[in-house]
Every structure is written in C-alpha cells, then in structure tokens.
Protein backbone atom coordinates (compact mmCIF):
# COMPACT_ATOMS: atom_id res chain seq x y z
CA UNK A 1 19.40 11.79 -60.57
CA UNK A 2 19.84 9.10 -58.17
CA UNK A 3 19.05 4.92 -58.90
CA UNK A 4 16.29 5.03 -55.84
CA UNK A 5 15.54 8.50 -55.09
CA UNK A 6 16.61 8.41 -51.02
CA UNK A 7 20.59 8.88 -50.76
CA UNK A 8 21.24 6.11 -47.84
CA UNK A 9 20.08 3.43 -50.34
CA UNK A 10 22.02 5.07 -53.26
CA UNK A 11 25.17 5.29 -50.82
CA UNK A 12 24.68 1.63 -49.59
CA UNK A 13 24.50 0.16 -53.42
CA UNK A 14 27.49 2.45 -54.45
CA UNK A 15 29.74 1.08 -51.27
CA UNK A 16 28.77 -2.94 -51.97
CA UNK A 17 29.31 -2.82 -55.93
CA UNK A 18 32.54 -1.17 -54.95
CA UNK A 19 33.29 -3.53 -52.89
CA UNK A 20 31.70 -6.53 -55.07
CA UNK A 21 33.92 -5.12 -58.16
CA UNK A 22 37.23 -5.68 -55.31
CA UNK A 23 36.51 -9.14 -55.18
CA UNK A 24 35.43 -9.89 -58.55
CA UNK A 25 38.76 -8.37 -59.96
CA UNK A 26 40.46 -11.20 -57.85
CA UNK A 27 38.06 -14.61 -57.82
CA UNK A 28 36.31 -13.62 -61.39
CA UNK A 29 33.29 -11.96 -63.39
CA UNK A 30 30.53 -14.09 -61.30
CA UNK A 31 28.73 -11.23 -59.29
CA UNK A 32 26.98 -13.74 -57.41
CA UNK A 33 29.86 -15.45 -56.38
CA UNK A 34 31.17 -12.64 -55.16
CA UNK A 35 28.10 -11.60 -53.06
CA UNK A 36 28.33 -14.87 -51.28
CA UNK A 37 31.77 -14.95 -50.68
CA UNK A 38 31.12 -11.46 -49.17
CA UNK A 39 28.63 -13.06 -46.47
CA UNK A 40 30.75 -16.20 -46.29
CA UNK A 41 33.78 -14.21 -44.74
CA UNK A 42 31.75 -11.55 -43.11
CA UNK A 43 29.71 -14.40 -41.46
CA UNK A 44 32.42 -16.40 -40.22
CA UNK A 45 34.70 -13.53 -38.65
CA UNK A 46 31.01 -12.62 -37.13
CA UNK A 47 30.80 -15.79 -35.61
CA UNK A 48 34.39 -15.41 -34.24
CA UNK A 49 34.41 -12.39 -32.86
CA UNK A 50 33.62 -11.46 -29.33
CA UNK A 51 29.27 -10.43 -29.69
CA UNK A 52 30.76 -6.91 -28.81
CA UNK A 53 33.43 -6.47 -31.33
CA UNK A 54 30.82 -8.38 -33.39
CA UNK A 55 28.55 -5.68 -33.26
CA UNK A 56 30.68 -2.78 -33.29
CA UNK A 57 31.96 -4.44 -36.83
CA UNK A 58 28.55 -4.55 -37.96
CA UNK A 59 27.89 -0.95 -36.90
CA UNK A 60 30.64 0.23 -39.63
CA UNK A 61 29.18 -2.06 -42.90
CA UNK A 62 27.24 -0.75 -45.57
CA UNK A 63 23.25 -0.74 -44.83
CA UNK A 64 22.88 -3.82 -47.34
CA UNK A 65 25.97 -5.22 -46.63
CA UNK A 66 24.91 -5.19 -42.97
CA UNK A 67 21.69 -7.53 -43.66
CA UNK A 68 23.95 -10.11 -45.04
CA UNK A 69 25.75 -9.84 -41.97
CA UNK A 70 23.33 -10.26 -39.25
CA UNK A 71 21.39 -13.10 -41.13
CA UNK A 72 20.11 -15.70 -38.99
CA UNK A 73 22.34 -14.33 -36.31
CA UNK A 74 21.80 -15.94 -32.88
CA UNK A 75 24.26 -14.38 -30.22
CA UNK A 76 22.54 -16.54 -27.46
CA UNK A 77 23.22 -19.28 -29.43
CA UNK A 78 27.63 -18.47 -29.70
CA UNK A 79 29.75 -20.69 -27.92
CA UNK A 80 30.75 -18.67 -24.67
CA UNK A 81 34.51 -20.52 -24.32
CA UNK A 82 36.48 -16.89 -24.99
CA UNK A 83 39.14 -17.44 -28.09
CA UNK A 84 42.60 -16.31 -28.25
C-alpha cells in the first residue's frame, strides 16, 4: 500500500529521501541539514543559470524537490549581464 495513496506524491518522497540519504551519507545523520543544503545548492546554480536552462533544470526535479527550487524565485528580478 502506498504512504499517501496517489503515486506522484509517493514517487516524489521516494526520489528526495533517496536523494536526502546521498547527502547525509557524506555531511552526516542531520536530515534537516541535508534538506537545506539541498535548496542551498539547487538555489544558487538556479540563480546562475540562464532563466531558460533555469527552468528546463527545474522541469527534471522531483515534484517536492521542485518547490524548494522555485521558492521566492523572481526571474525579473536576475541580473541580465550574461555569465561565462
């Protein structure tokens, strides 16, 4: 039986404790920690991205993964100097 009954939320929670697990077998047991050094990274290659390749990264995370990325996103708000 699944943990919330629909399969997109099941598949989401599956993908980020995988991924949680990843970085807690490297920086330590803290699950928190982990979460926020999740959003921390995914937050700041977000914000250095191009908003296209921003997005199309975005497209490809996990549902709750994807939340943490896009939180209190402002595009219009970027710098608009291109990097390289």
């Amino acid at each position: 039986m699944s943990a919330t009954g629909l399969e997109v939320f099941d598949k989401t929670l599956q993908t980020t404790n995988i991924w949680l697990d990843e970085i807690m077998a490297d920086h330590g047991p803290d699950r928190r920690l982990a979460w926020h050094m999740l959003g921390a990274v995914l937050r700041t290659l977000r914000d250095w991205l191009q908003i296209e390749l921003a997005a199309n990264l975005g497209a490809e995370l996990p549902l709750l993964v994807r939340g943490a990325y896009y939180d209190r996103y402002r595009p219009r708000d970027l710098p608009t100097s291109s990097r390289s």
